[in-house]
N, C-alpha and C. Protein backbone atom coordinates (compact mmCIF):
# COMPACT_ATOMS: atom_id res chain seq x y z
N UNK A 1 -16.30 60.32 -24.88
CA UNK A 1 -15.47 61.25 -24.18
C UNK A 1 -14.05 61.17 -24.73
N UNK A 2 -13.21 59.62 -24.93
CA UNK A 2 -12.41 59.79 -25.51
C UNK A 2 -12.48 59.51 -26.85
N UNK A 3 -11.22 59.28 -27.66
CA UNK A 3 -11.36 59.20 -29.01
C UNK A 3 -11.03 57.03 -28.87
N UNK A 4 -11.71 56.24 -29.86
CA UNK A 4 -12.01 55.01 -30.08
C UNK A 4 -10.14 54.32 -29.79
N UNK A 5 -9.14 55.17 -30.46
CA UNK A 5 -8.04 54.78 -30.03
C UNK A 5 -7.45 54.78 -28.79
N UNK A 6 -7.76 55.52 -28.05
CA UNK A 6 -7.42 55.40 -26.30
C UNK A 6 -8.30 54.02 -25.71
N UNK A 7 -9.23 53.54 -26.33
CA UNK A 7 -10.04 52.02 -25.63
C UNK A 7 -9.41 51.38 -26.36
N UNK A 8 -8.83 50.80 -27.61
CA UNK A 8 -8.36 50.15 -28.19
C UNK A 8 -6.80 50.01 -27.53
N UNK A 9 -6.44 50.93 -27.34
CA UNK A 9 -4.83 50.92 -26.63
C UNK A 9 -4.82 50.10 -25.43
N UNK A 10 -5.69 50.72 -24.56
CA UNK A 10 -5.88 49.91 -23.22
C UNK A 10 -6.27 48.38 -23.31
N UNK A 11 -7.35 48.43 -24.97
CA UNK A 11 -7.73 47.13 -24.37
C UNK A 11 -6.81 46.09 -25.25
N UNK A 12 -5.78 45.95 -25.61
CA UNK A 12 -4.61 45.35 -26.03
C UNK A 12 -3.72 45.25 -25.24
N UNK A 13 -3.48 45.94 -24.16
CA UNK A 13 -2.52 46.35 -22.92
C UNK A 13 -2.79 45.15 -22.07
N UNK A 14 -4.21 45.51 -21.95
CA UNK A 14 -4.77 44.78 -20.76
C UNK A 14 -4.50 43.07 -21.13
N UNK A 15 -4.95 42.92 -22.75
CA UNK A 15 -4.95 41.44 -23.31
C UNK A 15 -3.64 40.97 -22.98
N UNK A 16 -2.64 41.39 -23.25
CA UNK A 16 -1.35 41.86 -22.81
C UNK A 16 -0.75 40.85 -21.70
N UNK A 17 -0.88 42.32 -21.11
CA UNK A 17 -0.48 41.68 -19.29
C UNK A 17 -1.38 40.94 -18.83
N UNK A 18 -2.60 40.53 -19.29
CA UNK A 18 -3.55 39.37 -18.51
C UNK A 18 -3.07 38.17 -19.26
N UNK A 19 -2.11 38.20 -20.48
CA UNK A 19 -1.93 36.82 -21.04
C UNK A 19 -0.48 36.55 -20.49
N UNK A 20 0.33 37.70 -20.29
CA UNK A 20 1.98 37.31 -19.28
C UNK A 20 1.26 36.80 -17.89
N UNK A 21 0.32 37.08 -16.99
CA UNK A 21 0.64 36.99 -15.79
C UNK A 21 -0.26 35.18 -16.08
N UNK A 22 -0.93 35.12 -17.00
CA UNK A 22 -1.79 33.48 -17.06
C UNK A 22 -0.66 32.91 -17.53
N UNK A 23 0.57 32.96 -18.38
CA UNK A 23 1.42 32.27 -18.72
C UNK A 23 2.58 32.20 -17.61
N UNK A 24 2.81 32.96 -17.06
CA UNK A 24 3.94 32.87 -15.35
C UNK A 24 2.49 32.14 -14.30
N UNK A 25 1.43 32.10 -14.65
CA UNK A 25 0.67 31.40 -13.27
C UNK A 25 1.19 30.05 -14.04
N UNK A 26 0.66 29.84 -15.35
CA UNK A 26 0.80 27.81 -15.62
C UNK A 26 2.55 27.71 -15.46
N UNK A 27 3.36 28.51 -15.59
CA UNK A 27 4.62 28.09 -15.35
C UNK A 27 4.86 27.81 -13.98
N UNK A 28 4.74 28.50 -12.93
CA UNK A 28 5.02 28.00 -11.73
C UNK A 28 4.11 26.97 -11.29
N UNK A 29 3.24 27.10 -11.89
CA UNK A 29 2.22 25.78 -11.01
C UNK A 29 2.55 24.02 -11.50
N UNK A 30 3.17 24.53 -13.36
CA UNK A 30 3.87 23.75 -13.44
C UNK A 30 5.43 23.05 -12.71
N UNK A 31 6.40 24.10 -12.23
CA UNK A 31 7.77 24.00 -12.04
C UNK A 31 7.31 23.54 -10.50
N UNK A 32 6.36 23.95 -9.57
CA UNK A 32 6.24 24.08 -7.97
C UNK A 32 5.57 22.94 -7.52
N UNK A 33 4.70 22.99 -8.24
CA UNK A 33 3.40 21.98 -7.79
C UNK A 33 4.25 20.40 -8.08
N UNK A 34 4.23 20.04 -7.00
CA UNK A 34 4.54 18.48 -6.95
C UNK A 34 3.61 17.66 -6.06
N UNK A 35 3.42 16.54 -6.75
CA UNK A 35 2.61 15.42 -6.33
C UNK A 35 3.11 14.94 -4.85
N UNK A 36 1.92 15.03 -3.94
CA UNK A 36 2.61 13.92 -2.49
C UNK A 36 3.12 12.64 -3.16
N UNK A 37 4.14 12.45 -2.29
CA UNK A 37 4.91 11.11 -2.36
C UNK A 37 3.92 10.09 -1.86
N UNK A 38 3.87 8.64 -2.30
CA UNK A 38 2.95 7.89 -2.05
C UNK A 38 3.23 7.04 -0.63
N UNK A 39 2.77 6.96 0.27
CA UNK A 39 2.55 6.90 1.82
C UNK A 39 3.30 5.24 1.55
N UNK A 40 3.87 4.42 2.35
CA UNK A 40 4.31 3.45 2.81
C UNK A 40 3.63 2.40 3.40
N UNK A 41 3.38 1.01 2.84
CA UNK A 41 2.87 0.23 3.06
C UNK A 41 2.46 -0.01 4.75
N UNK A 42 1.61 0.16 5.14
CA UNK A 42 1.43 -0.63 6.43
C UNK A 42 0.76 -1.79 6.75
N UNK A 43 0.27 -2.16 7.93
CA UNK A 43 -0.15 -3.61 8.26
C UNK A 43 -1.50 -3.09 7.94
N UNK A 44 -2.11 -2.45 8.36
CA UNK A 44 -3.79 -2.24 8.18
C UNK A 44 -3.82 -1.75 6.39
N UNK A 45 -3.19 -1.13 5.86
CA UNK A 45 -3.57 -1.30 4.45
C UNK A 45 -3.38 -2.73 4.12
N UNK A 46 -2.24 -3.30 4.49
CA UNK A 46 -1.99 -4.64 3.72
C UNK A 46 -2.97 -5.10 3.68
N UNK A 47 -3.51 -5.58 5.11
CA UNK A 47 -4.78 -6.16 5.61
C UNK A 47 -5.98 -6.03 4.81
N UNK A 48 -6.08 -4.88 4.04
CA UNK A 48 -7.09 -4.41 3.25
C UNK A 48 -6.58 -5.24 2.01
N UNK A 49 -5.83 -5.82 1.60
CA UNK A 49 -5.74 -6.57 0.42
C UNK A 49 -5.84 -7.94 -0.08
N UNK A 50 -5.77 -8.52 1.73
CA UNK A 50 -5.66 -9.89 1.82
C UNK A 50 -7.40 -10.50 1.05
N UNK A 51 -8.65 -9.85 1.90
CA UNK A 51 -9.57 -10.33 0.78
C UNK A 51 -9.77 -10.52 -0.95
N UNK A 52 -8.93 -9.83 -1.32
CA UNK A 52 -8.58 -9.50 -2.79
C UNK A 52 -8.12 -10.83 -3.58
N UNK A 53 -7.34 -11.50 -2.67
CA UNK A 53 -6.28 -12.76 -3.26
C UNK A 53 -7.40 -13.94 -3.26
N UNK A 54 -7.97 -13.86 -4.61
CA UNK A 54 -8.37 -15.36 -4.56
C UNK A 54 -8.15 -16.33 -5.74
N UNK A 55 -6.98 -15.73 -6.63
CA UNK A 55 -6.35 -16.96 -7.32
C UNK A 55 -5.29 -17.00 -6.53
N UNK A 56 -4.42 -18.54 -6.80
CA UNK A 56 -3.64 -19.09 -5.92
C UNK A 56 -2.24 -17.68 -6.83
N UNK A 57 -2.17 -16.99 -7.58
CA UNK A 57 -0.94 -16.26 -8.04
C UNK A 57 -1.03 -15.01 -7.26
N UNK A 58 -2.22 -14.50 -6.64
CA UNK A 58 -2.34 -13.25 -5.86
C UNK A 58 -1.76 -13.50 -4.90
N UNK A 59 -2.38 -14.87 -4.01
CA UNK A 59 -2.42 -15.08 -2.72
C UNK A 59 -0.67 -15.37 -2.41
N UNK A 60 -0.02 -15.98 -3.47
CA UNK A 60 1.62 -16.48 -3.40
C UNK A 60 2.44 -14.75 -3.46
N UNK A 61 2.15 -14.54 -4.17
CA UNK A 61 2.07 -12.52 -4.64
C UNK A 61 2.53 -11.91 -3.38
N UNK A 62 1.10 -11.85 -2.53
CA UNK A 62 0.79 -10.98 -1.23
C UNK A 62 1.66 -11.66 0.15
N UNK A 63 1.99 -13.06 -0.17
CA UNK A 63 3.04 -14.02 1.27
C UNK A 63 4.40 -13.03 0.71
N UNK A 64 4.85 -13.16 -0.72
CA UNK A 64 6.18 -13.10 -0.69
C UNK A 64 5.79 -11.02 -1.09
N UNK A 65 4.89 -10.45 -0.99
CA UNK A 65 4.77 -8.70 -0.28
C UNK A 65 5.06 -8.88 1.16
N UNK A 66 4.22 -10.12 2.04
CA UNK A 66 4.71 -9.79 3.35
C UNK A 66 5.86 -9.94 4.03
N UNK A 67 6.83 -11.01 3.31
CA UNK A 67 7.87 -11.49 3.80
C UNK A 67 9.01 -10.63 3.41
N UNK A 68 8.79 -9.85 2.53
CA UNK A 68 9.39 -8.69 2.47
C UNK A 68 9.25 -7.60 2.89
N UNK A 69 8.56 -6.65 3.17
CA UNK A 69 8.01 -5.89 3.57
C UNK A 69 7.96 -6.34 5.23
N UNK A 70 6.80 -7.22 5.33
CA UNK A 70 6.74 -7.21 6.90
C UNK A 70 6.99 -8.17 8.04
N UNK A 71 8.35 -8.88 7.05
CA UNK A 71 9.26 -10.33 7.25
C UNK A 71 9.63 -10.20 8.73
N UNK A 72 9.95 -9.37 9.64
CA UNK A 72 10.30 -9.26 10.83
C UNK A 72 10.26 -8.22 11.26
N UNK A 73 10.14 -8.78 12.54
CA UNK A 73 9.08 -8.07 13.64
C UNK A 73 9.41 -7.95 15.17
N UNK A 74 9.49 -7.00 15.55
CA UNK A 74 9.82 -7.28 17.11
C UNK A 74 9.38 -7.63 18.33
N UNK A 75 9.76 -8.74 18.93
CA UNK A 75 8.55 -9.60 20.21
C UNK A 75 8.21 -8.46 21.03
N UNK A 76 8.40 -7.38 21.16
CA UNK A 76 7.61 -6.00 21.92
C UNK A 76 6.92 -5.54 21.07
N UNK A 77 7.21 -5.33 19.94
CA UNK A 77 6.18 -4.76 19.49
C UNK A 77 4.54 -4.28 19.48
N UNK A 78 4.14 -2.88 19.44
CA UNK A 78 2.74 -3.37 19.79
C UNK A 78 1.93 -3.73 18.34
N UNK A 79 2.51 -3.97 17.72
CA UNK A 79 1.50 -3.98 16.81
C UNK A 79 1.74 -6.23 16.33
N UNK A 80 2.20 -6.74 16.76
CA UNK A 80 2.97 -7.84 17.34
C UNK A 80 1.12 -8.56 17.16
N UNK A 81 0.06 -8.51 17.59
CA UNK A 81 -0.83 -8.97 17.63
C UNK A 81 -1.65 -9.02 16.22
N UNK A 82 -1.44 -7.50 15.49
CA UNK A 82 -1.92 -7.53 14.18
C UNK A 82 -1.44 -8.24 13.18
N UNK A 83 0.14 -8.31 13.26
CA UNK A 83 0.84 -9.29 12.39
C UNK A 83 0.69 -10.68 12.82
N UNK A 84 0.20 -11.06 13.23
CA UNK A 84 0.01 -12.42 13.53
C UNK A 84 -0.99 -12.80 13.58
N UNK A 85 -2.60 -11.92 13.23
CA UNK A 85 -3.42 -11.98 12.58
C UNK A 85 -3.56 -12.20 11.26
N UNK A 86 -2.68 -11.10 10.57
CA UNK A 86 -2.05 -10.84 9.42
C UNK A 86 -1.40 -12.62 8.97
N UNK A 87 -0.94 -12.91 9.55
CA UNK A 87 -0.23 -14.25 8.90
C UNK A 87 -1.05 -15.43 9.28
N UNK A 88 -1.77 -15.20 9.60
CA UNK A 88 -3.38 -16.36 10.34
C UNK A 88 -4.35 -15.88 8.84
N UNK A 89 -4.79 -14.90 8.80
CA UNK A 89 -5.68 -14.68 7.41
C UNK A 89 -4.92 -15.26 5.83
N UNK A 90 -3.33 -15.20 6.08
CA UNK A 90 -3.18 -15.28 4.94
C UNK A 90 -2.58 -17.03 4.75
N UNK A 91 -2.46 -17.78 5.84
CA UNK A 91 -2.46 -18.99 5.49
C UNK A 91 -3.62 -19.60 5.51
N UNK A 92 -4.40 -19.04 5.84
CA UNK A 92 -6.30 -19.40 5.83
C UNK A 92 -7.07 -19.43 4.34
N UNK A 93 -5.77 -18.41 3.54
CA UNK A 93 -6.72 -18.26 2.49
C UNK A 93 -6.74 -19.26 1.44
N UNK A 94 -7.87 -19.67 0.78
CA UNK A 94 -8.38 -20.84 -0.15
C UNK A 94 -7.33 -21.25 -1.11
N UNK A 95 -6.86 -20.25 -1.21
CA UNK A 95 -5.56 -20.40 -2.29
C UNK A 95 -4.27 -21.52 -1.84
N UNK A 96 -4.05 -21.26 -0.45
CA UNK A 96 -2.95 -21.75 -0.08
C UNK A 96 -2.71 -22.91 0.16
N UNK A 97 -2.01 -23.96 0.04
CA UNK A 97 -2.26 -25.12 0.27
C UNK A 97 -1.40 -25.50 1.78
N UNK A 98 -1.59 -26.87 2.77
CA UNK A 98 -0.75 -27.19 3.74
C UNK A 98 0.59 -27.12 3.48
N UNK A 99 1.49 -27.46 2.39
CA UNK A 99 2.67 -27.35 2.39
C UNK A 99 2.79 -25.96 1.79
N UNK A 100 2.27 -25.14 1.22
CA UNK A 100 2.81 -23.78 1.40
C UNK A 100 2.54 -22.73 2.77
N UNK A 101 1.37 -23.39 3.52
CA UNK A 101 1.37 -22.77 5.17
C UNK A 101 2.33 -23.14 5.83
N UNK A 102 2.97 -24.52 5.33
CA UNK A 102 4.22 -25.06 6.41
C UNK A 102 5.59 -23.76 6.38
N UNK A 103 5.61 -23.78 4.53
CA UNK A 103 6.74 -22.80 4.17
C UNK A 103 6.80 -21.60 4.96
N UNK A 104 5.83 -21.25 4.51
CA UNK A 104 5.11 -20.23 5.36
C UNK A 104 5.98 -19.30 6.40
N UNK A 105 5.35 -20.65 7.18
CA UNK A 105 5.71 -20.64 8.78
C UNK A 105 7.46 -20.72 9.11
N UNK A 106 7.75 -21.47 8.13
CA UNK A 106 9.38 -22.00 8.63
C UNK A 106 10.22 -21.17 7.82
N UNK A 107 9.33 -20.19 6.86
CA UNK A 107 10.32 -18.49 6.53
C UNK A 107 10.05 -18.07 7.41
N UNK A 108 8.92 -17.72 8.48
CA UNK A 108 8.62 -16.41 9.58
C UNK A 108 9.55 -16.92 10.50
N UNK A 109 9.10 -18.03 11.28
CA UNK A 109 10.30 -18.74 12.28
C UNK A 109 11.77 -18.13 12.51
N UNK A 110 12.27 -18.36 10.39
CA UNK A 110 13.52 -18.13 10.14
C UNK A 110 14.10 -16.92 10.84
N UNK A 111 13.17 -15.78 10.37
CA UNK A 111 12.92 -14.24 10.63
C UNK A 111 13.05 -13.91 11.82
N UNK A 112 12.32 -14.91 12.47
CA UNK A 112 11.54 -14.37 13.66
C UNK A 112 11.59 -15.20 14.64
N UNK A 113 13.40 -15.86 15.32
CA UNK A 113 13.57 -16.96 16.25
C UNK A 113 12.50 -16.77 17.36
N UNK A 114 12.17 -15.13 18.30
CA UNK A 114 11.56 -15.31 19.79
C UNK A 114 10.18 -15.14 19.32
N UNK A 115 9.46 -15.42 17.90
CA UNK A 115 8.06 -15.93 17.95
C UNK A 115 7.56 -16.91 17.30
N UNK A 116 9.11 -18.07 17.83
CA UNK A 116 8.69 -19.21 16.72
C UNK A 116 7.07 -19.54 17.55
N UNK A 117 7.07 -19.95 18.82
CA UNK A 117 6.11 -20.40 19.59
C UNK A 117 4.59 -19.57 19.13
N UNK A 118 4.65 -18.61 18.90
CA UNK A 118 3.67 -17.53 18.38
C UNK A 118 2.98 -17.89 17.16
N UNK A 119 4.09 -17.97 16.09
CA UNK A 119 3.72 -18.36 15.10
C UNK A 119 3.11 -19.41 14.34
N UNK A 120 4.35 -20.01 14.74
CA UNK A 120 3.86 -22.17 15.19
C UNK A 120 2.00 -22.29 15.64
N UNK A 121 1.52 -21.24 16.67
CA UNK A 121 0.24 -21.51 16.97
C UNK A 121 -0.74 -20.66 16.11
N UNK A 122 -0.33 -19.21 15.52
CA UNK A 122 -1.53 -18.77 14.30
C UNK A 122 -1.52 -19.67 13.28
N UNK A 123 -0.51 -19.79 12.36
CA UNK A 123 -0.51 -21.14 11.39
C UNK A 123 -1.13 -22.26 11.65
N UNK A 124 -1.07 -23.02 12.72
CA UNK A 124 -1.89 -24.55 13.33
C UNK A 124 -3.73 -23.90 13.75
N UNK A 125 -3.65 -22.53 14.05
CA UNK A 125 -5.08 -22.47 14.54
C UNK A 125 -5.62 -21.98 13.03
N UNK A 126 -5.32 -21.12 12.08
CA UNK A 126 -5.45 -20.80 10.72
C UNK A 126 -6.02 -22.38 10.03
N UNK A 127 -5.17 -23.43 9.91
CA UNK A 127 -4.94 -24.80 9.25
C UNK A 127 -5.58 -25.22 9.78
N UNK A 128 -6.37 -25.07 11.24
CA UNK A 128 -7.64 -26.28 11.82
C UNK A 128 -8.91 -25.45 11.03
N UNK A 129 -8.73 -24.02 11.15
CA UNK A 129 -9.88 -23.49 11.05
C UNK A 129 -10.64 -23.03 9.33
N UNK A 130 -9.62 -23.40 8.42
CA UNK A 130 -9.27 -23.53 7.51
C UNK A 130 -10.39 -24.23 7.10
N UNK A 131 -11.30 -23.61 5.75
CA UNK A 131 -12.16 -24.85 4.85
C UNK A 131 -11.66 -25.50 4.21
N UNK A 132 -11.91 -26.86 4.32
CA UNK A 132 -11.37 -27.65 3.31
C UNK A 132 -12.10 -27.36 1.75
N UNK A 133 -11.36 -27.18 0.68
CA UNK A 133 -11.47 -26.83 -0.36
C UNK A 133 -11.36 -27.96 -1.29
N UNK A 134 -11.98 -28.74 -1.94
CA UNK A 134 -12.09 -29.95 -2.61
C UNK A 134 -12.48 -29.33 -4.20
């Protein structure tokens, strides 16, 4: 119906503007699209790492992640029960020896004058319950 140059016109047109609008899609998806920011340590992820530590360089690693990170704490707190689980698993672990559970304890103390009594007792119940490792 038409002549071979009217399909040839169009279909260069079309190659065209279908290759501007694919080159403005990868540009904005490049310039717009940003990665979520990576979420903030909490006690229940931590918790998820403490099995992980079983050379004594992990396990020293993950005390001085918590003592930073989750060095103090407030005696209301509700979450006050998990962290002190949290510091019961991690002087428990095989890695650690009695005088680094003592340290331990007498950095949290430092931190944490109204749970010296608190603490003083996860550390001592951790250290009874503790395998001896020979």
């Amino acid at each position: 119906m038409y002549n071979s140059g009217f399909y040839a016109l169009f279909l260069i047109l079309s190659f065209g503007l279908g290759s501007i609008v694919l080159v403005f899609g990868l540009l904005t998806r490049n310039l717009f699209d940003h990665k979520p920011k990576p979420k903030p340590l909490t006690l229940k992820a931590f918790r998820k790492l403490i099995p992980n530590a079983k050379t004594k360089e992990d396990a020293l690693g993950l005390i001085e992640k918590f003592s930073t990170t989750f060095g103090i704490i407030a005696p209301e707190s509700e979450d006050k029960q998990e962290w002190l689980d949290i510091v019961r698993e991690l002087v428990s672990l095989e890695a650690i020896d009695t005088d680094k559970a003592a340290e331990v304890r007498e950095q949290l103390i430092t931190k944490n004058p109204n749970l010296q009594k608190d603490i003083a007792d996860s550390v001592g119940i951790a250290l009874k319950t503790k395998k001896d490792v020979k």
